[in-house]
PDB file of N, CA and C in Angstrom:
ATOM      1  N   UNK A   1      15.829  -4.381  34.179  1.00  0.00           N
ATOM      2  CA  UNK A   1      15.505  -3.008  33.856  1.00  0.00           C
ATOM      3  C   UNK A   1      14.092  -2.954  33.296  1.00  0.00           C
ATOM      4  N   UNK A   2      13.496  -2.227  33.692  1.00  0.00           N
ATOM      5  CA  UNK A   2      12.171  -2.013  33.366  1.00  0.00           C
ATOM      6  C   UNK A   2      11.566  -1.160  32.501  1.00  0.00           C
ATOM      7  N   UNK A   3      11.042  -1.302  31.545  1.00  0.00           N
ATOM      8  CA  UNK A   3      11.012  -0.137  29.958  1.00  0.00           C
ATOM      9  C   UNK A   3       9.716   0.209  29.993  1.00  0.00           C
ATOM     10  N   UNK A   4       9.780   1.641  29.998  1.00  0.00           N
ATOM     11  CA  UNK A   4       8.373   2.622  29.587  1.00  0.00           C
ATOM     12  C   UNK A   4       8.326   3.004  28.064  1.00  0.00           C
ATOM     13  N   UNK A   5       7.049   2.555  28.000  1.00  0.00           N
ATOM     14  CA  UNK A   5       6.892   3.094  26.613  1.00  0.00           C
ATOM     15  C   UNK A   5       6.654   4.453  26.425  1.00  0.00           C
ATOM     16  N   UNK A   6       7.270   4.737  25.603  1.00  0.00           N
ATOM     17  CA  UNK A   6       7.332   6.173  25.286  1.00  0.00           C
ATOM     18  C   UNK A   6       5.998   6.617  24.732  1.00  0.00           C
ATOM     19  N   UNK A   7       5.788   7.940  25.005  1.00  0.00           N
ATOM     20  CA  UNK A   7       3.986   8.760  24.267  1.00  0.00           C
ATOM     21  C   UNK A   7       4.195   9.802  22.927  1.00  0.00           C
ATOM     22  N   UNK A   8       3.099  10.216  22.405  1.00  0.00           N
ATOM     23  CA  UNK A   8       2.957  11.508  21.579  1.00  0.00           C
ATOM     24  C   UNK A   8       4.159  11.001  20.654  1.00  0.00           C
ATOM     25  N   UNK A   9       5.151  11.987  20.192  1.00  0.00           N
ATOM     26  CA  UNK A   9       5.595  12.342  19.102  1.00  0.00           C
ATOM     27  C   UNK A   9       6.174  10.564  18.589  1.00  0.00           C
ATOM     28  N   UNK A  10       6.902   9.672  19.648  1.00  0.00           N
ATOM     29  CA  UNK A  10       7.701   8.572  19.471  1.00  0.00           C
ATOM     30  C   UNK A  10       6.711   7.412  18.992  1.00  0.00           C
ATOM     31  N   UNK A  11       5.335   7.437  19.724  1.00  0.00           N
ATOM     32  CA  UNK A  11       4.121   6.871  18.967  1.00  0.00           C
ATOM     33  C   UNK A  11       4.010   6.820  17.510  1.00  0.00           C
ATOM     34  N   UNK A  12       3.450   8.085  17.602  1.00  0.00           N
ATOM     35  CA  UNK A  12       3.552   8.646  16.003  1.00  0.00           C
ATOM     36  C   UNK A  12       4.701   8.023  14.861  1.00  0.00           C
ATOM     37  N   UNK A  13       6.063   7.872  15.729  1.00  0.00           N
ATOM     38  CA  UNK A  13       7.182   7.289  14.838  1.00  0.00           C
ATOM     39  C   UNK A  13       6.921   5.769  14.691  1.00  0.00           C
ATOM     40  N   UNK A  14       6.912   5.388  15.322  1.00  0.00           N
ATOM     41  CA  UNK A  14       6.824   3.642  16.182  1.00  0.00           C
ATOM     42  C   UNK A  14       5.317   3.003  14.895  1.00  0.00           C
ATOM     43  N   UNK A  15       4.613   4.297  14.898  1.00  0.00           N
ATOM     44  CA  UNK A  15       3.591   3.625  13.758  1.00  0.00           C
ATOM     45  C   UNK A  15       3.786   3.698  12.618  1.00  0.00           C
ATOM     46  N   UNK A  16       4.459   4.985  12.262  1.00  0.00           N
ATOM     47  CA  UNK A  16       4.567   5.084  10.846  1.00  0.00           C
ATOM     48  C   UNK A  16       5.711   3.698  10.226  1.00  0.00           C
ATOM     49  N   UNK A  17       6.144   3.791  10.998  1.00  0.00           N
ATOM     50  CA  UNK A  17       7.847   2.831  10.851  1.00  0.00           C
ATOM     51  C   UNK A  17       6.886   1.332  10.561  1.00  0.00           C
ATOM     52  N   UNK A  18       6.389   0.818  11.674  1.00  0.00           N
ATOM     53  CA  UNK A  18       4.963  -0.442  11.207  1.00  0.00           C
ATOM     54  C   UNK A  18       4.582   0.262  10.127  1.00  0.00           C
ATOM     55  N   UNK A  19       3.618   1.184   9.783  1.00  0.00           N
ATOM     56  CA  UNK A  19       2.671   1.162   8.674  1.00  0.00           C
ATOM     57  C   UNK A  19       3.606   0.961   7.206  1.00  0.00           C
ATOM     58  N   UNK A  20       4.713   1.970   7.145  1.00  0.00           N
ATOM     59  CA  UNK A  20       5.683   1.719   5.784  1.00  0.00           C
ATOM     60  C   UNK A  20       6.388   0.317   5.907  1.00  0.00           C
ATOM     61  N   UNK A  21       6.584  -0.188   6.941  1.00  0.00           N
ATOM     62  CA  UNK A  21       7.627  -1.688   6.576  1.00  0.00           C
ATOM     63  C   UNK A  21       6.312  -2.547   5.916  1.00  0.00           C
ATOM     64  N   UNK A  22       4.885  -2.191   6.345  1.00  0.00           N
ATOM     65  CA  UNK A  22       4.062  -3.569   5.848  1.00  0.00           C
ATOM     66  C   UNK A  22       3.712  -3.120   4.334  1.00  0.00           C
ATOM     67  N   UNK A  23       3.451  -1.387   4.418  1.00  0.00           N
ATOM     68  CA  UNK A  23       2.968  -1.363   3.024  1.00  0.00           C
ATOM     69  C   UNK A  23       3.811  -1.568   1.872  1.00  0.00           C
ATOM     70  N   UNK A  24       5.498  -1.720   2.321  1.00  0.00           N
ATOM     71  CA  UNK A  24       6.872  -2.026   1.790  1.00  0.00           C
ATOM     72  C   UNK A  24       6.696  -3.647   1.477  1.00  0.00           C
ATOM     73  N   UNK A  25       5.953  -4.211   2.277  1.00  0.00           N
ATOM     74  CA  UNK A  25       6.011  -5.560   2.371  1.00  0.00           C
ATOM     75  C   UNK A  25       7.431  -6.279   2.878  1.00  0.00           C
ATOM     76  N   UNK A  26       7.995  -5.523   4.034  1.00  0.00           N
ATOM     77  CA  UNK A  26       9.517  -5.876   4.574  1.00  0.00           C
ATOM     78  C   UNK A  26       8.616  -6.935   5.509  1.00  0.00           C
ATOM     79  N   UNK A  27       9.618  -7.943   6.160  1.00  0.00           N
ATOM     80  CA  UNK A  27       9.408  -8.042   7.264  1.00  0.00           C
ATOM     81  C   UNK A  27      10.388  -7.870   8.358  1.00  0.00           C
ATOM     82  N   UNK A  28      10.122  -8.307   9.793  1.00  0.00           N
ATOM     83  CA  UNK A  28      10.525  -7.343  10.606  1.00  0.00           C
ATOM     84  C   UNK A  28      12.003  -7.895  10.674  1.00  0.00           C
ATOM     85  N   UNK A  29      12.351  -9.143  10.165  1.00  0.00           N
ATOM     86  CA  UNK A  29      13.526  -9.865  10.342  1.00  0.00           C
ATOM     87  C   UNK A  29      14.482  -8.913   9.181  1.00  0.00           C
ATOM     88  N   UNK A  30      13.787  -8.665   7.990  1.00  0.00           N
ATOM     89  CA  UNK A  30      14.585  -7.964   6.745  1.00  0.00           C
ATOM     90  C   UNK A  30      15.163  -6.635   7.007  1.00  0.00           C
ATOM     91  N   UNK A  31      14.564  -5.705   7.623  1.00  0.00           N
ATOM     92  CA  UNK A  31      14.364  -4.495   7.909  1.00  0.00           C
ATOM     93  C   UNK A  31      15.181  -4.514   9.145  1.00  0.00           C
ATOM     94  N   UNK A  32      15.183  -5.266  10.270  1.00  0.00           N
ATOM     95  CA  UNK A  32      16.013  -5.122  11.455  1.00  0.00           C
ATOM     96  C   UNK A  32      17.801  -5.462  11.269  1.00  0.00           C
ATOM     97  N   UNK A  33      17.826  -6.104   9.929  1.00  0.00           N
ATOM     98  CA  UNK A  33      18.747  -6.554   8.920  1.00  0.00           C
ATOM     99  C   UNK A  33      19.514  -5.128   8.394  1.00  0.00           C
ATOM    100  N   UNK A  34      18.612  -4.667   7.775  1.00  0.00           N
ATOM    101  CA  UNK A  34      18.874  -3.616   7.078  1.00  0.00           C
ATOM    102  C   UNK A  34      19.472  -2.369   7.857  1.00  0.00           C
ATOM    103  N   UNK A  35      19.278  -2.306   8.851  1.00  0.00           N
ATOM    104  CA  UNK A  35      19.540  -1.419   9.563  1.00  0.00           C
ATOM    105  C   UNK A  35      20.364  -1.667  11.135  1.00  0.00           C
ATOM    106  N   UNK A  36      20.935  -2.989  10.917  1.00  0.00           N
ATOM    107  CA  UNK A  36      22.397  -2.957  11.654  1.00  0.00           C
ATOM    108  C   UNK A  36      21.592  -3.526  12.797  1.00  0.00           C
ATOM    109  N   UNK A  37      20.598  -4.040  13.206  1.00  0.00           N
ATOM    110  CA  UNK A  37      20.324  -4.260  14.660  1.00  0.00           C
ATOM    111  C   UNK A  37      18.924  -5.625  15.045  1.00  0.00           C
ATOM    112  N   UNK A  38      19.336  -5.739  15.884  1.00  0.00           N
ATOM    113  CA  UNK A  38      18.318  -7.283  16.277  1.00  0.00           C
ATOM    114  C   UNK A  38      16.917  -7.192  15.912  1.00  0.00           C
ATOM    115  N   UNK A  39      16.198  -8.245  15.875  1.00  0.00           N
ATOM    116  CA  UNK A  39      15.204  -8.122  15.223  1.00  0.00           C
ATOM    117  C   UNK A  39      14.196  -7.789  16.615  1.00  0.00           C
ATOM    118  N   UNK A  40      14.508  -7.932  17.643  1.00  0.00           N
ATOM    119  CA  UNK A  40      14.171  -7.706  19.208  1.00  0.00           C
ATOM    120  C   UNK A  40      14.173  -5.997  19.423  1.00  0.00           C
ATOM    121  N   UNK A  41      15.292  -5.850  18.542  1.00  0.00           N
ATOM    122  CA  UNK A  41      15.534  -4.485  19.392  1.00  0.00           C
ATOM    123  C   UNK A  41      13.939  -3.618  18.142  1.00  0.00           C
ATOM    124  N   UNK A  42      13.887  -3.794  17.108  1.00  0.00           N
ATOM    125  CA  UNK A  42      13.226  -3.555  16.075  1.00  0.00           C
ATOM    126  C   UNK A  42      11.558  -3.644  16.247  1.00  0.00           C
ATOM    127  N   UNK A  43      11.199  -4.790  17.362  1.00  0.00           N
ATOM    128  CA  UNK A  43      10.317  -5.040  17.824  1.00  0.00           C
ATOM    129  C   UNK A  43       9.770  -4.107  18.605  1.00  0.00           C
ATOM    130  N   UNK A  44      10.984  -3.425  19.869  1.00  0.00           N
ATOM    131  CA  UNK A  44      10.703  -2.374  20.861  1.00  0.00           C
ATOM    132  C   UNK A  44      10.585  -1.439  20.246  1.00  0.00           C
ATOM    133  N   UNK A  45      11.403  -0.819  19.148  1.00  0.00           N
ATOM    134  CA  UNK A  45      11.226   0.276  18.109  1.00  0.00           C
ATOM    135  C   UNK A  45       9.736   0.654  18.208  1.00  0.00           C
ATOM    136  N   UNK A  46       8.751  -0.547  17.076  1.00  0.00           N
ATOM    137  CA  UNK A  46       8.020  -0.568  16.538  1.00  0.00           C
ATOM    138  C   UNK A  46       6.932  -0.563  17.745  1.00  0.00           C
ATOM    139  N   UNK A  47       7.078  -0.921  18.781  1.00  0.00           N
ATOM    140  CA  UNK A  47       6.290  -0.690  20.125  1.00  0.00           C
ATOM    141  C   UNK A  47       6.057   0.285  21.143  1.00  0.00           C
ATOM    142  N   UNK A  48       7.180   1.563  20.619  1.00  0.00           N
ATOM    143  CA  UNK A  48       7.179   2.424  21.071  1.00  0.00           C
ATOM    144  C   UNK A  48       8.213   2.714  22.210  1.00  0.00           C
ATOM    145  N   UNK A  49       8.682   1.539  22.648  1.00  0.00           N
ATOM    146  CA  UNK A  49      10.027   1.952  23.712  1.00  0.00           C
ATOM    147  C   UNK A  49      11.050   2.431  24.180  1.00  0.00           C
ATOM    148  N   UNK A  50      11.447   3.071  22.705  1.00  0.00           N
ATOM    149  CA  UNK A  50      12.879   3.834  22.141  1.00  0.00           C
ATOM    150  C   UNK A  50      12.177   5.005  21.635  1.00  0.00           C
ATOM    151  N   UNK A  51      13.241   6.294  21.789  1.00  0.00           N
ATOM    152  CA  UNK A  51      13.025   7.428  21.619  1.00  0.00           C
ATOM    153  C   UNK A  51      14.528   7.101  20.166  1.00  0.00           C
ATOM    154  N   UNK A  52      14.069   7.749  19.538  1.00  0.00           N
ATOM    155  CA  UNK A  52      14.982   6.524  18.192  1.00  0.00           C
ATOM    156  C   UNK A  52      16.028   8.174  17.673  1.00  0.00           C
ATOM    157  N   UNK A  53      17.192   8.195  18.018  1.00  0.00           N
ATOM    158  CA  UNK A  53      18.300   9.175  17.541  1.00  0.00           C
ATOM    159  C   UNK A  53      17.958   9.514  15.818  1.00  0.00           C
ATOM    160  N   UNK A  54      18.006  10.368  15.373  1.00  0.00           N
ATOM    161  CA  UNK A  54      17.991  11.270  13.648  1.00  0.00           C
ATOM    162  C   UNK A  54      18.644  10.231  12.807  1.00  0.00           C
ATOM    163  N   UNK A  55      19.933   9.719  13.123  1.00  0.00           N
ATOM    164  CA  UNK A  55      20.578   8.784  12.434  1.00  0.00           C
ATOM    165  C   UNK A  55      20.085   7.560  12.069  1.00  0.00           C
ATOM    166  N   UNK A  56      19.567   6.979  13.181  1.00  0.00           N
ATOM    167  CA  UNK A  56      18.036   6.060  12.936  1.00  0.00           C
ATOM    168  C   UNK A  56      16.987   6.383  11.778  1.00  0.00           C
ATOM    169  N   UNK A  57      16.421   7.435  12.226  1.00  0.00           N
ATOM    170  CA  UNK A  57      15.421   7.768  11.732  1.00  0.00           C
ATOM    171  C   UNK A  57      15.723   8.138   9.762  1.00  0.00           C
ATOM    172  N   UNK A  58      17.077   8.722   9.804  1.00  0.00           N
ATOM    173  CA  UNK A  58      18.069   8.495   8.171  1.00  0.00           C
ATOM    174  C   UNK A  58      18.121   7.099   7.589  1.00  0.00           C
ATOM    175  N   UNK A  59      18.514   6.414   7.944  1.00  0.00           N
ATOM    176  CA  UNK A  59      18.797   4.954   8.243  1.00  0.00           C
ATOM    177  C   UNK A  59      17.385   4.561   7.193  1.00  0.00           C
ATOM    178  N   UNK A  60      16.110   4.334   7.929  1.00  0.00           N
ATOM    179  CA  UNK A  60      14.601   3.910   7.720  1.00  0.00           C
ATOM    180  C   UNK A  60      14.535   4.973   6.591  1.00  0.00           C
ATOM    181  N   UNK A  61      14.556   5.963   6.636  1.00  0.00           N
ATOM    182  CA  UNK A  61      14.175   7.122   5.474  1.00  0.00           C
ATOM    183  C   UNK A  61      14.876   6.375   4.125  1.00  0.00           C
ATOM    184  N   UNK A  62      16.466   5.768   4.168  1.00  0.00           N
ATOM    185  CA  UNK A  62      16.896   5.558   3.236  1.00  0.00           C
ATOM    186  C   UNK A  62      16.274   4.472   2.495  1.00  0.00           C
ATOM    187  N   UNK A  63      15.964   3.288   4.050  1.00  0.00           N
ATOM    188  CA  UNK A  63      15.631   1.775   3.654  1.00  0.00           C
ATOM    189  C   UNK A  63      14.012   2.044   2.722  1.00  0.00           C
ATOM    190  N   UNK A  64      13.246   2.666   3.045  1.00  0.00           N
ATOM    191  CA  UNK A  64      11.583   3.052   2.733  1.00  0.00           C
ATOM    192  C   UNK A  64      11.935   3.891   1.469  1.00  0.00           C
ATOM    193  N   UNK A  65      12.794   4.626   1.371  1.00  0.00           N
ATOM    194  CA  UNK A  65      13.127   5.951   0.285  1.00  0.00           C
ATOM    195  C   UNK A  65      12.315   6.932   0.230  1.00  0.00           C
ATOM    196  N   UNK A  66      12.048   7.371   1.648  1.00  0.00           N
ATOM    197  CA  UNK A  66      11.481   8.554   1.918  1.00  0.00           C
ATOM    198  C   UNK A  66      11.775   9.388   2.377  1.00  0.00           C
ATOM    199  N   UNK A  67      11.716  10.852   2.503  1.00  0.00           N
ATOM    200  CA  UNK A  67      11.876  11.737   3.591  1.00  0.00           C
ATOM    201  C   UNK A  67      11.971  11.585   4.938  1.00  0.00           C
ATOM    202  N   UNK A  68      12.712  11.995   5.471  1.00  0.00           N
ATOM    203  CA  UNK A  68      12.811  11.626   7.166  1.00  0.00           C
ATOM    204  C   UNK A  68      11.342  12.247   7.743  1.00  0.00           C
ATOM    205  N   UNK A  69      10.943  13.300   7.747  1.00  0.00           N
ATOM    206  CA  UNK A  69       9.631  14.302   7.634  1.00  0.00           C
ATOM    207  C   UNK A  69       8.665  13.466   7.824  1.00  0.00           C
ATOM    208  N   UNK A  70       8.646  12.105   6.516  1.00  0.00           N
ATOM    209  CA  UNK A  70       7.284  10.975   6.551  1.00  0.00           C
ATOM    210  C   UNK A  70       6.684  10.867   7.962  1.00  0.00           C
ATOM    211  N   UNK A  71       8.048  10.490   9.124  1.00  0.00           N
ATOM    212  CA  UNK A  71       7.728   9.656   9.879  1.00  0.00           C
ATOM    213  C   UNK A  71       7.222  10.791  11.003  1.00  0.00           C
ATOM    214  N   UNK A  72       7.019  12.086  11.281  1.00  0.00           N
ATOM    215  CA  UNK A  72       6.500  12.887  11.824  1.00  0.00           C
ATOM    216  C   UNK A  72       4.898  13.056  11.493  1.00  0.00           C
ATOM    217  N   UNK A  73       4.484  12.687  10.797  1.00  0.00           N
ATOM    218  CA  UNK A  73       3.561  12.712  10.123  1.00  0.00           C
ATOM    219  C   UNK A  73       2.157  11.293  10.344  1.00  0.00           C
ATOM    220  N   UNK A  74       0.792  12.338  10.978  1.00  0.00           N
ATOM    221  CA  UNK A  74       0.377  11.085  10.730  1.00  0.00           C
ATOM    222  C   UNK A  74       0.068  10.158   9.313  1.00  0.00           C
ATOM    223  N   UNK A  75       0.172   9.105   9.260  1.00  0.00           N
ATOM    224  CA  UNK A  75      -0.413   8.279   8.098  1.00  0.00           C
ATOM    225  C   UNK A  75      -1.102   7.080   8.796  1.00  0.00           C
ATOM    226  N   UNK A  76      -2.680   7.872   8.299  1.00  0.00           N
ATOM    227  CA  UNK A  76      -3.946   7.061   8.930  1.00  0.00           C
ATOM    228  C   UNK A  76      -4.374   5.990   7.543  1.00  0.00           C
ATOM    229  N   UNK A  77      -4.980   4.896   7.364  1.00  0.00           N
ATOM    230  CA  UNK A  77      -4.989   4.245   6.169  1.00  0.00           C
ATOM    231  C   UNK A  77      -6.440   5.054   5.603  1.00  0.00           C
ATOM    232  N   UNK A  78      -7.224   5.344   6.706  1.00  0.00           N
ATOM    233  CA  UNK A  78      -8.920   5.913   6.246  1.00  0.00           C
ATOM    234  C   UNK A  78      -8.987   7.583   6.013  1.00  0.00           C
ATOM    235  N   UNK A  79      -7.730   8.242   6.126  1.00  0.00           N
ATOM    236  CA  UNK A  79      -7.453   9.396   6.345  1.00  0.00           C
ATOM    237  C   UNK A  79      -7.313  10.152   4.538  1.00  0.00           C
ATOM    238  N   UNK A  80      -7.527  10.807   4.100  1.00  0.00           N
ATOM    239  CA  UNK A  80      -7.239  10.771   2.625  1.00  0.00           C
ATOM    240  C   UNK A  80      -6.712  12.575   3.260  1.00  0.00           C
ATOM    241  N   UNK A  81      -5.541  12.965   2.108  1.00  0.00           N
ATOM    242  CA  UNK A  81      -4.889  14.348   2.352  1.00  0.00           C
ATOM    243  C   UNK A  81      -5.970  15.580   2.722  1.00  0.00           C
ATOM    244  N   UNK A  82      -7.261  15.592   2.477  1.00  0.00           N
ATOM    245  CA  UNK A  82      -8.112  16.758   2.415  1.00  0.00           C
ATOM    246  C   UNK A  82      -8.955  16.172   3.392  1.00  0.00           C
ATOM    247  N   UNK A  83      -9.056  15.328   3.964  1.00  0.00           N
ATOM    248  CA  UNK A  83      -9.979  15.548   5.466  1.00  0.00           C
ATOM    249  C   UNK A  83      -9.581  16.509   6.307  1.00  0.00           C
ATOM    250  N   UNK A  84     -10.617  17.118   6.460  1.00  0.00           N
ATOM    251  CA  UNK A  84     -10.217  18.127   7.618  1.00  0.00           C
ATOM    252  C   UNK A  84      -9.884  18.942   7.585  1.00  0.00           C
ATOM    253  N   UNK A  85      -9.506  19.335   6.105  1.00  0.00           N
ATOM    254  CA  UNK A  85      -8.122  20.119   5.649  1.00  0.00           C
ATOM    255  C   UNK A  85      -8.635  21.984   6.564  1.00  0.00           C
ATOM    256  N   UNK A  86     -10.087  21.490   6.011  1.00  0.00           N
ATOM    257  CA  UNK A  86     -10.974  23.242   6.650  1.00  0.00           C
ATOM    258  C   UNK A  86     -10.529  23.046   8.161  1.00  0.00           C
ATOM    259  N   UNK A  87     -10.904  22.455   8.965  1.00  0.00           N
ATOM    260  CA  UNK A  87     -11.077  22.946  10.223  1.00  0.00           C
ATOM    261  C   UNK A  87      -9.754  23.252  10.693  1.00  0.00           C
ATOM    262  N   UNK A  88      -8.443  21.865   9.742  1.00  0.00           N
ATOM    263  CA  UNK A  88      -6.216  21.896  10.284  1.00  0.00           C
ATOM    264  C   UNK A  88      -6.154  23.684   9.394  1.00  0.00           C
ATOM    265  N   UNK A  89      -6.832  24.521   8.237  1.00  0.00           N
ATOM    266  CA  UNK A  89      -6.498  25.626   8.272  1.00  0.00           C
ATOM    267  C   UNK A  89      -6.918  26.555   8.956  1.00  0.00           C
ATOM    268  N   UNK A  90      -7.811  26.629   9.890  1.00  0.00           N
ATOM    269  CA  UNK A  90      -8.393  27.434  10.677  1.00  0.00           C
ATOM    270  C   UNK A  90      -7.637  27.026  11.919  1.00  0.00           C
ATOM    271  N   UNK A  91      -6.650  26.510  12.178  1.00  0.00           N
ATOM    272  CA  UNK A  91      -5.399  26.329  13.349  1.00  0.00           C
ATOM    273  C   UNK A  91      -4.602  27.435  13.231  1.00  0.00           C
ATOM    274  N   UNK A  92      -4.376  27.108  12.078  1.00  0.00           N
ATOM    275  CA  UNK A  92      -2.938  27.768  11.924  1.00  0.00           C
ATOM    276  C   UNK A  92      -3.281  29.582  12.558  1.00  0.00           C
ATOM    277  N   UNK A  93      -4.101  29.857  12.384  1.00  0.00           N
ATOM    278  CA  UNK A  93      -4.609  31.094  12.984  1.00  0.00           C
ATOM    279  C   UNK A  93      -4.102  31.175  13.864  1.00  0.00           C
ATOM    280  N   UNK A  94      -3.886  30.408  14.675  1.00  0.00           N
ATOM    281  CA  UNK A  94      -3.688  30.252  15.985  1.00  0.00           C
ATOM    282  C   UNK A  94      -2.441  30.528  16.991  1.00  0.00           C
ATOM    283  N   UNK A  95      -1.675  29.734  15.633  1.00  0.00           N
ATOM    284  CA  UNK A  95      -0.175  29.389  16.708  1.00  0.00           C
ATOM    285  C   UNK A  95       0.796  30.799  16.270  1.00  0.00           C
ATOM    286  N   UNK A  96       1.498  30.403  16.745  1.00  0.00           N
ATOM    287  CA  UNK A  96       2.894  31.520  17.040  1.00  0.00           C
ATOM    288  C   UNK A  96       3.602  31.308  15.666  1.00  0.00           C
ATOM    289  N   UNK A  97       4.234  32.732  15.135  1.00  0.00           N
ATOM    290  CA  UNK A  97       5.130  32.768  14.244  1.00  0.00           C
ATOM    291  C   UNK A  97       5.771  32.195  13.811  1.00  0.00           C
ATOM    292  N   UNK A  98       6.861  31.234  14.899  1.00  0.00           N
ATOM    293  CA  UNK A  98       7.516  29.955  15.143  1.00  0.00           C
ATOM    294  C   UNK A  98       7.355  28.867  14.330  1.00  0.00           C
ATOM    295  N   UNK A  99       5.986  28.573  15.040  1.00  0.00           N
ATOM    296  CA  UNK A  99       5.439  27.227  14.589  1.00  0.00           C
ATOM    297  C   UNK A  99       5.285  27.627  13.164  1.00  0.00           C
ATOM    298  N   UNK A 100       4.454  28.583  12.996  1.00  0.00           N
ATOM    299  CA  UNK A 100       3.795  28.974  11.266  1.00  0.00           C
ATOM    300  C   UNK A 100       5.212  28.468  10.696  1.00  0.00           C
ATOM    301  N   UNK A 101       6.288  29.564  10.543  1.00  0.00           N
ATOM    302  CA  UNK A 101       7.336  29.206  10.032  1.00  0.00           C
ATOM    303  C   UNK A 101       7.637  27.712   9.904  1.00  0.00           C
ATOM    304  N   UNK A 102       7.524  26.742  11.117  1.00  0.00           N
ATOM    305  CA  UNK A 102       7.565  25.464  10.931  1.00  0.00           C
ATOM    306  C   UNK A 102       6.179  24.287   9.509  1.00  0.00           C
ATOM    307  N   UNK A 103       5.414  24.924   9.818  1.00  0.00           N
ATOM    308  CA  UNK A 103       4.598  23.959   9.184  1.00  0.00           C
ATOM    309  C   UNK A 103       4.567  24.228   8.047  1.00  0.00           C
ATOM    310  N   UNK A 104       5.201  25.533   7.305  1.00  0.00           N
ATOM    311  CA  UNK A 104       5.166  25.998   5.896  1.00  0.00           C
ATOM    312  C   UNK A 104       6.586  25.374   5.318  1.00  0.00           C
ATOM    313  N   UNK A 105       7.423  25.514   6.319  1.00  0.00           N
ATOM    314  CA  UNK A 105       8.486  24.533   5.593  1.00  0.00           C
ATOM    315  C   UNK A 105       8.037  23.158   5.437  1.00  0.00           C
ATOM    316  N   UNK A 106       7.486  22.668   6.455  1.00  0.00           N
ATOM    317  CA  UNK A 106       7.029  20.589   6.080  1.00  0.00           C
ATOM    318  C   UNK A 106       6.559  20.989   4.611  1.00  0.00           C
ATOM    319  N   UNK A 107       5.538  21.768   4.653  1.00  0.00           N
ATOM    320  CA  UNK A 107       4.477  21.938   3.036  1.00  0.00           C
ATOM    321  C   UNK A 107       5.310  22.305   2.217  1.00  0.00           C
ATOM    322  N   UNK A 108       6.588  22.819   1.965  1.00  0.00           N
ATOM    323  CA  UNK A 108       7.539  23.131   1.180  1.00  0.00           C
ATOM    324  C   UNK A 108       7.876  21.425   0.874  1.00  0.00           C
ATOM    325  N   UNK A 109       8.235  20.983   1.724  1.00  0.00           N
ATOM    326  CA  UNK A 109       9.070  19.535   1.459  1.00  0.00           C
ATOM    327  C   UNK A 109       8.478  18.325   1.029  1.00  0.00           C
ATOM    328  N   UNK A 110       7.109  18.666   1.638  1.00  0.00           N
ATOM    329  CA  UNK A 110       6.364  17.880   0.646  1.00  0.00           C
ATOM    330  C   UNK A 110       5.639  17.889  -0.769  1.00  0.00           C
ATOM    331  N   UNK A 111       5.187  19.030  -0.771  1.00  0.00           N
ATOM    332  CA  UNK A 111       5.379  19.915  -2.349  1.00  0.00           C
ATOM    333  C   UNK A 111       6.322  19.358  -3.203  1.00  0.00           C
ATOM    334  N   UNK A 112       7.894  19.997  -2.454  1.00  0.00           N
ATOM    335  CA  UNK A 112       8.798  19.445  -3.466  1.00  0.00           C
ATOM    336  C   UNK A 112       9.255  18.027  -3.576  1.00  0.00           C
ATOM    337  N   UNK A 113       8.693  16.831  -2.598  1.00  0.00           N
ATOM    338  CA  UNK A 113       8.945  15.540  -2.922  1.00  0.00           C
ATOM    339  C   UNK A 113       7.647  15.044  -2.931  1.00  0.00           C
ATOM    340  N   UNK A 114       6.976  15.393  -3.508  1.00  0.00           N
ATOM    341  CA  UNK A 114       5.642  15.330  -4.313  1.00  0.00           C
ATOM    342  C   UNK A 114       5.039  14.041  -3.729  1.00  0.00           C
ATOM    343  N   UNK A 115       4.760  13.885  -1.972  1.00  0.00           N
ATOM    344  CA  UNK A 115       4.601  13.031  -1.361  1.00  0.00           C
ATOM    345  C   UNK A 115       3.191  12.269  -1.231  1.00  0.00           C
ATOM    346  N   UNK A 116       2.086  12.536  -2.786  1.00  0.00           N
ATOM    347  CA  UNK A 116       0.826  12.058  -2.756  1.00  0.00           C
ATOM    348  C   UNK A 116       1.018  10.405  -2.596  1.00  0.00           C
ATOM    349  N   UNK A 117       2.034  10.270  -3.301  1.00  0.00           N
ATOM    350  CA  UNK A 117       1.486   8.060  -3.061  1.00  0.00           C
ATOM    351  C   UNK A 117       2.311   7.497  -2.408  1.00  0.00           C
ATOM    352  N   UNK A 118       2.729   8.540  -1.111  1.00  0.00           N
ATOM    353  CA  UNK A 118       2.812   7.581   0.037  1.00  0.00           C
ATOM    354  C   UNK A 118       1.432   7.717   0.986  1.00  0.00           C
ATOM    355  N   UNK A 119       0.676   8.627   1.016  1.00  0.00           N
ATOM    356  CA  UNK A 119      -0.362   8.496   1.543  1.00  0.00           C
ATOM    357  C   UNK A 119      -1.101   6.933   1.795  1.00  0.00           C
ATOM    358  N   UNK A 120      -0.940   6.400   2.708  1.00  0.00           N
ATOM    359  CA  UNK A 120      -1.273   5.150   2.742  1.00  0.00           C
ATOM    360  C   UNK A 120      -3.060   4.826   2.657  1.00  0.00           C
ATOM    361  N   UNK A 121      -4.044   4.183   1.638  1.00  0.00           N
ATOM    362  CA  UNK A 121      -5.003   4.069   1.480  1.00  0.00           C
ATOM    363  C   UNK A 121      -5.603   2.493   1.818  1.00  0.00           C
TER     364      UNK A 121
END
């Protein structure tokens, strides 16, 4: 069977999941432990090959002790919370009601789990 790596949003997961296990200082044997499954399969995870089910994604939230939310999120190491911040509010102009509604709840959840020092530096 032949495996495509998955793009866009599963990327985004596949890194954050690497960036918190190293800044956790897990390794990949502990963590693939932790969460019921081979250290192979943990590998493809982290490579992007799996489109990874919510329950998963609970699972890592619990093992890291973060918000599930984290892993939607980029976390760049050179990135600090206020880059950019001018040009990402002059978006929001942009999009549909929908979305607005969407991105004011993330900022609700991170607000209320006061998510400054996971920002990875």
């Amino acid at each position: 069977m032949h495996r495509i790596k998955t793009r866009g949003l599963q990327n985004l997961v596949a890194q954050n999941i690497v960036e918190l296990r190293k800044k956790k200082n897990i390794l990949q044997k502990d963590l693939a432990t932790q969460l019921g499954i081979k250290t192979k399969e943990l590998s493809l995870i982290e490579n992007g090959y799996f489109d990874l089910p919510l329950s998963m994604l609970e699972k890592l939230a619990v093992v890291f002790k973060v918000p599930v939310e984290i892993f939607l999120l980029p976390l760049t190491p050179n990135e600090r919370p206020d880059d950019h911040f001018i040009d990402k509010a002059k978006l929001l102009d942009t999009i549909d009601k929908n979305k607005m509604q969407f991105v004011l709840n993330l900022m609700d959840i991170f607000i209320d789990h006061k998510l400054e020092p996971l920002i990875l530096h």
